[in-house]
C-alpha atoms as a PDB file:
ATOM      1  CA  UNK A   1      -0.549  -0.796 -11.984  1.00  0.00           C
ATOM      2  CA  UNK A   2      -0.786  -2.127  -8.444  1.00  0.00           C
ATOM      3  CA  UNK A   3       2.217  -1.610  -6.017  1.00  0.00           C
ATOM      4  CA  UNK A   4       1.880  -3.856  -3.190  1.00  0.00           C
ATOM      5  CA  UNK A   5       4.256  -3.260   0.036  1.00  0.00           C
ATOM      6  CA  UNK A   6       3.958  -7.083   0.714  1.00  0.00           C
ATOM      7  CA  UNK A   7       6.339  -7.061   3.526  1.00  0.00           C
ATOM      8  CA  UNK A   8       3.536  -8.106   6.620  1.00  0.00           C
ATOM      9  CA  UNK A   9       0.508  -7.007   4.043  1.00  0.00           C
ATOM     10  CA  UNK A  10      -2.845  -8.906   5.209  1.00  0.00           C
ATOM     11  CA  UNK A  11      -4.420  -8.593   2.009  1.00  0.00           C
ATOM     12  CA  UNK A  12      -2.325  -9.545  -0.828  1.00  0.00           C
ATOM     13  CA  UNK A  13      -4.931 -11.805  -1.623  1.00  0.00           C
ATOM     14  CA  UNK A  14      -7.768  -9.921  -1.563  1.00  0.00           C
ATOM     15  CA  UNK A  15      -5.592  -7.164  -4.024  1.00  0.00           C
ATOM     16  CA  UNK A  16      -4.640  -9.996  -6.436  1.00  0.00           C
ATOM     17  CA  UNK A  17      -8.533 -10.693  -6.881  1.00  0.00           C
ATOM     18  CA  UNK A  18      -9.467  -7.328  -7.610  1.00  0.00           C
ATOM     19  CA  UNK A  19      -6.003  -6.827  -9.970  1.00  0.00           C
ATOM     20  CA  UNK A  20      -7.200 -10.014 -12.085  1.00  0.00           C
ATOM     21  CA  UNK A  21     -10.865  -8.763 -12.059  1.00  0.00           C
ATOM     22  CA  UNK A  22      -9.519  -5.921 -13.634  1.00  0.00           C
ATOM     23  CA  UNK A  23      -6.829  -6.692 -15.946  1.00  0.00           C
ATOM     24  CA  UNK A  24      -4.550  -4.264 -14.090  1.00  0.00           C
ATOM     25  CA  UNK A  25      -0.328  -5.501 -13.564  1.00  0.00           C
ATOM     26  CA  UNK A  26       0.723  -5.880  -9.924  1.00  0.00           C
ATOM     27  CA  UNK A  27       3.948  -5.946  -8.262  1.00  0.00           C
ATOM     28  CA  UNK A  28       4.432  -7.534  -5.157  1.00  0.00           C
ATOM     29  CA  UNK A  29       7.190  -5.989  -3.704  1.00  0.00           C
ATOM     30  CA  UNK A  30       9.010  -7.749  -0.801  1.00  0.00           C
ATOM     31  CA  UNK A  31      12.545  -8.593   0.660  1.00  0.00           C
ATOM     32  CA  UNK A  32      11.935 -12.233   0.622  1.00  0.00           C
ATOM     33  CA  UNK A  33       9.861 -15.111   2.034  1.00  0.00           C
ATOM     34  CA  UNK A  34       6.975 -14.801  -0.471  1.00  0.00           C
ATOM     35  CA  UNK A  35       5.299 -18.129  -2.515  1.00  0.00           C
ATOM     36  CA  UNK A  36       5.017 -16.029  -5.821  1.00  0.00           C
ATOM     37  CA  UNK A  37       1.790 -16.060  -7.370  1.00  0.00           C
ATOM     38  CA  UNK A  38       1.005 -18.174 -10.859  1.00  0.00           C
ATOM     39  CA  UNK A  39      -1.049 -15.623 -11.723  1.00  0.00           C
ATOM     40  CA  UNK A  40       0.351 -13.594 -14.685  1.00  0.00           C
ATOM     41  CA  UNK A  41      -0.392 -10.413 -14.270  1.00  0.00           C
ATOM     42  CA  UNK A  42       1.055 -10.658 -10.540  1.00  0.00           C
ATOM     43  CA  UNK A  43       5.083 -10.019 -10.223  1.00  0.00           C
ATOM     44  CA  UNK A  44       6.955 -11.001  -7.487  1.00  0.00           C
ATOM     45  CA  UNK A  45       9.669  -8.601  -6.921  1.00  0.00           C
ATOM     46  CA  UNK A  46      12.629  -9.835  -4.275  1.00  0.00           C
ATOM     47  CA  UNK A  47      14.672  -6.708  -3.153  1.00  0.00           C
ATOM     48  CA  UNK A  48      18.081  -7.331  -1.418  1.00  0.00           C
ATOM     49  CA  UNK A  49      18.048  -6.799   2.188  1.00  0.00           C
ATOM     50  CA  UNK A  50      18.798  -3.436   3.741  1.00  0.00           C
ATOM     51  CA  UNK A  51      16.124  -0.912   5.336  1.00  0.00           C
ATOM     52  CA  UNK A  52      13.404   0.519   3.367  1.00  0.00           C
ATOM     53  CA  UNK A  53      14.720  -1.348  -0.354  1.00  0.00           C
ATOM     54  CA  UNK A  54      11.605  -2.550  -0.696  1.00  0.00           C
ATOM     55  CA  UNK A  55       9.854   0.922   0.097  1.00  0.00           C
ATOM     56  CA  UNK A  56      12.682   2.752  -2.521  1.00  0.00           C
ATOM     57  CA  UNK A  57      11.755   0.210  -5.331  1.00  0.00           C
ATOM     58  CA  UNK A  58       8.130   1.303  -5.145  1.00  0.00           C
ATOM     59  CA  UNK A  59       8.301   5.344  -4.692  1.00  0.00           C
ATOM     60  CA  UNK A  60      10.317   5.438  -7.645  1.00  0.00           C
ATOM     61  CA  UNK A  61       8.448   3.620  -9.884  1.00  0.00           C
ATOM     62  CA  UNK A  62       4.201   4.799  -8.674  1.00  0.00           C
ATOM     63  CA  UNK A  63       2.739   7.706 -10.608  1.00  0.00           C
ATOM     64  CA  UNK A  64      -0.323   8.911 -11.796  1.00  0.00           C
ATOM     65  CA  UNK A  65      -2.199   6.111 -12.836  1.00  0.00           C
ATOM     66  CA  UNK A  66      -0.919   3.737  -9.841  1.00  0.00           C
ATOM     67  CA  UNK A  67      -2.217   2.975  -7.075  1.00  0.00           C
ATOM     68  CA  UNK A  68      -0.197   1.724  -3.905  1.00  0.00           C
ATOM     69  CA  UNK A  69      -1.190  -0.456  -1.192  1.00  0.00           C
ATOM     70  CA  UNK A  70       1.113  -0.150   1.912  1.00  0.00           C
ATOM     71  CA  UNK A  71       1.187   0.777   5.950  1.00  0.00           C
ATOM     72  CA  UNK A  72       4.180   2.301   5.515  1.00  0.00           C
ATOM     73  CA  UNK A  73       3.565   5.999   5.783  1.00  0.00           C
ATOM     74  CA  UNK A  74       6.839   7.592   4.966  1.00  0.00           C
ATOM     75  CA  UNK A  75       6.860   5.629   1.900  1.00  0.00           C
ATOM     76  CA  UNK A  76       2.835   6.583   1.419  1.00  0.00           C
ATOM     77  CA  UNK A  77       3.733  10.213   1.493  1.00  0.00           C
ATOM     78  CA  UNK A  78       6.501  10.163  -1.732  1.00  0.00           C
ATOM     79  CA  UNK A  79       3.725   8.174  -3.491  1.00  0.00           C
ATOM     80  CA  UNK A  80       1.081  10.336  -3.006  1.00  0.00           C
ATOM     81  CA  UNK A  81       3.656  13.598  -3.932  1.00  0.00           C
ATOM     82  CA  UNK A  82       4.132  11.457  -6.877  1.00  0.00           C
ATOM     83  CA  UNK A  83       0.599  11.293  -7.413  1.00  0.00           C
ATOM     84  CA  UNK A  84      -0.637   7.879  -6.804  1.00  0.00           C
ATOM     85  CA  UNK A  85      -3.096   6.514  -4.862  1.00  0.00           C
ATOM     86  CA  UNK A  86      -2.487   5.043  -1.991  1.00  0.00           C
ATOM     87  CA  UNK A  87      -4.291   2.857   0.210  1.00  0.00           C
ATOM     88  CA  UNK A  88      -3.909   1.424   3.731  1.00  0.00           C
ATOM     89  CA  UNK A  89      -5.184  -2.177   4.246  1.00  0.00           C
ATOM     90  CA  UNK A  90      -7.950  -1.385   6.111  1.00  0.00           C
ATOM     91  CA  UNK A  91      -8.987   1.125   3.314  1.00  0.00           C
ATOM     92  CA  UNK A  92      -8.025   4.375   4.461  1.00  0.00           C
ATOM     93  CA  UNK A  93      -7.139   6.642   1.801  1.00  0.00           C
ATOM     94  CA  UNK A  94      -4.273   8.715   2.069  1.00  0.00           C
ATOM     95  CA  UNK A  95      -3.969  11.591  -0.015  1.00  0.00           C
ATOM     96  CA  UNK A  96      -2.581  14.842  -0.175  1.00  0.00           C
ATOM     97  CA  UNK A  97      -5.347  16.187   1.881  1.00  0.00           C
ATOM     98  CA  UNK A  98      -4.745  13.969   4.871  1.00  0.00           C
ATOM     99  CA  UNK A  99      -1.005  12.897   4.528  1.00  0.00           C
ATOM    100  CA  UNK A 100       0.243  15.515   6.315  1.00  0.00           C
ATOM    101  CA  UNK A 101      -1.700  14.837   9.574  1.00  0.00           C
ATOM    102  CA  UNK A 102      -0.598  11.011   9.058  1.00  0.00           C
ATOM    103  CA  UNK A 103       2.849  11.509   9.376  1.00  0.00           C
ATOM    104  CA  UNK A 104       2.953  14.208  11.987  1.00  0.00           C
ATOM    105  CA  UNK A 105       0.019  11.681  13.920  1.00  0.00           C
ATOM    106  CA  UNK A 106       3.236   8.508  12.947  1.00  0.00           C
ATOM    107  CA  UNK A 107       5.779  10.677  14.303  1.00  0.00           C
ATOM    108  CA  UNK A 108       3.870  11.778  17.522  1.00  0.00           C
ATOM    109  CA  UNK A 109       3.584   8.426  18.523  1.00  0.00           C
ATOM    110  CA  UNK A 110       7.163   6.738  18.084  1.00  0.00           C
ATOM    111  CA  UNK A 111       8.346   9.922  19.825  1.00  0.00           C
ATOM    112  CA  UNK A 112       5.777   8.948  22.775  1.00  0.00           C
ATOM    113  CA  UNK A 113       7.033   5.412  22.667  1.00  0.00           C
ATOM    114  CA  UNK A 114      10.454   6.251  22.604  1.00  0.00           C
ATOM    115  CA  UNK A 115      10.110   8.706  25.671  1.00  0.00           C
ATOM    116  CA  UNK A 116       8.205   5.469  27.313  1.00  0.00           C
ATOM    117  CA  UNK A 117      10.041   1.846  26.588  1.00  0.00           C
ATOM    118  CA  UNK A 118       7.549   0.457  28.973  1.00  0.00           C
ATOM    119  CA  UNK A 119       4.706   1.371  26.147  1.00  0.00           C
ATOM    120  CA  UNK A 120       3.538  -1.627  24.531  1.00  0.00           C
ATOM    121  CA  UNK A 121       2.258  -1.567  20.863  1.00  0.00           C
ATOM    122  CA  UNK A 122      -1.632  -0.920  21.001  1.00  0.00           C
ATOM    123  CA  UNK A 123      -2.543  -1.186  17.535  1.00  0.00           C
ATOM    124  CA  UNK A 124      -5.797  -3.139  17.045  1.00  0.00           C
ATOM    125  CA  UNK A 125      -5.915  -6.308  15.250  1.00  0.00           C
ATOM    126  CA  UNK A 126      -6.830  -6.842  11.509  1.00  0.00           C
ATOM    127  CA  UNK A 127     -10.870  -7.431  11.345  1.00  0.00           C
ATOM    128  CA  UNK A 128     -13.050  -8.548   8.634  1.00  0.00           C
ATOM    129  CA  UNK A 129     -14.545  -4.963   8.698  1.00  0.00           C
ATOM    130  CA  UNK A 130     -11.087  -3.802   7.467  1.00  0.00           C
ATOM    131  CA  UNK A 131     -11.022  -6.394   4.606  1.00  0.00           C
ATOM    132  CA  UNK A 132     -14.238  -5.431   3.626  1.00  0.00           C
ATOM    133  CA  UNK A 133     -12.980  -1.652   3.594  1.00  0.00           C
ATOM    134  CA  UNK A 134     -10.085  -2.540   1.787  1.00  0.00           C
ATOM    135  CA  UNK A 135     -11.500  -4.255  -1.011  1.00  0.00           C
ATOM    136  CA  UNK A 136     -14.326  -1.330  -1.709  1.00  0.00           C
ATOM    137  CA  UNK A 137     -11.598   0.903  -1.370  1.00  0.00           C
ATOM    138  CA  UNK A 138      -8.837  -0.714  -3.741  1.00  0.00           C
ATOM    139  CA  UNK A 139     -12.156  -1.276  -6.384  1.00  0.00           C
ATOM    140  CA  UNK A 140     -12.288   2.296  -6.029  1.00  0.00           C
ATOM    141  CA  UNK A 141      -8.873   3.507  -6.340  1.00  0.00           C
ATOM    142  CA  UNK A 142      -8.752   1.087  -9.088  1.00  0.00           C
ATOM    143  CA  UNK A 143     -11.284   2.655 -11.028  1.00  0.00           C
ATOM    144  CA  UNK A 144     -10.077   6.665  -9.689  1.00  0.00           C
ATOM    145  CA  UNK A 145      -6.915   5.647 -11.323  1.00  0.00           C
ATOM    146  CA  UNK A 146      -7.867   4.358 -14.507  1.00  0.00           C
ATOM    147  CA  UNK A 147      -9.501   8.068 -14.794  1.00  0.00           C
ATOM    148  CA  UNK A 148      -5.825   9.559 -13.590  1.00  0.00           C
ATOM    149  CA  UNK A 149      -4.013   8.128 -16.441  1.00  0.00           C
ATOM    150  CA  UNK A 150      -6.430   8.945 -19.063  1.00  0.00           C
ATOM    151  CA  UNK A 151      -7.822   4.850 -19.453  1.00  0.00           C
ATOM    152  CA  UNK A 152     -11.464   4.069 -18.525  1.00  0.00           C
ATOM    153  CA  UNK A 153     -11.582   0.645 -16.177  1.00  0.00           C
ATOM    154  CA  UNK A 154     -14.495  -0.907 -15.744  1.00  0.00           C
END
């Protein structure tokens, strides 16, 4: 299966391609303001309001087998404990390798913009290079994860 953190996700359509290539179930997981998809192996899943439902939903459901596409890292670290795969939307991997440095990296920086309110957010935009990354990346996972939970993926 494909988890989907759709809440600001730039690439849910790129990911619903590359599920229906595959024949692989995805969940779009979101607290609202989503045009479902017709597509039938694509759920939309609407999670009441409150902070990190959405995130909750997903950790307790991704396993071996899964893979997870989110920018949430918190919620990226329980998945890959749980032993998915997870994937940022540019591509990045994060695994149990790297997650570590992630979140200590995540938590460096909101304690350096807390410490200065006059920071401003700095991220770089969304490019087509990252799209491209992504969708290697989630082909991929895609096919890593078939391997995980013992099914070969073409």
């Amino acid at each position: 299966m494909i988890y989907l953190d759709a809440d600001a996700c730039p690439v849910k359509a790129e990911a619903e391609r590359v599920a229906t290539r595959h024949k692989v179930p995805m969940f779009v997981v979101s607290n609202g303001g989503l045009r479902p998809s017709q597509n039938p192996l694509v759920e939309t899943v609407i999670v009441p309001d409150g902070p990190d439902v959405a995130d909750m939903w997903i950790a307790e459901r991704a396993g071996p087998g899964d893979v997870v596409v989110t920018g949430d890292i918190p919620l990226a670290a329980k998945c890959v404990a749980a032993g998915a795969r997870v994937l940022r939307h540019d591509g990045e991997a994060l695994t149990q390798a790297n997650i570590g440095n992630v979140l200590a990296t995540r938590d460096l920086m909101a304690d350096m913009r807390a410490a200065d309110p006059f920071r401003q957010g700095g991220g770089k935009g969304f490019t087509k290079a990252d799209r491209s990354r992504f969708l290697d990346a989630l082909e991929r996972a895609l096919r890593a994860a078939g391997r995980d939970s013992g099914e070969g993926r073409k």
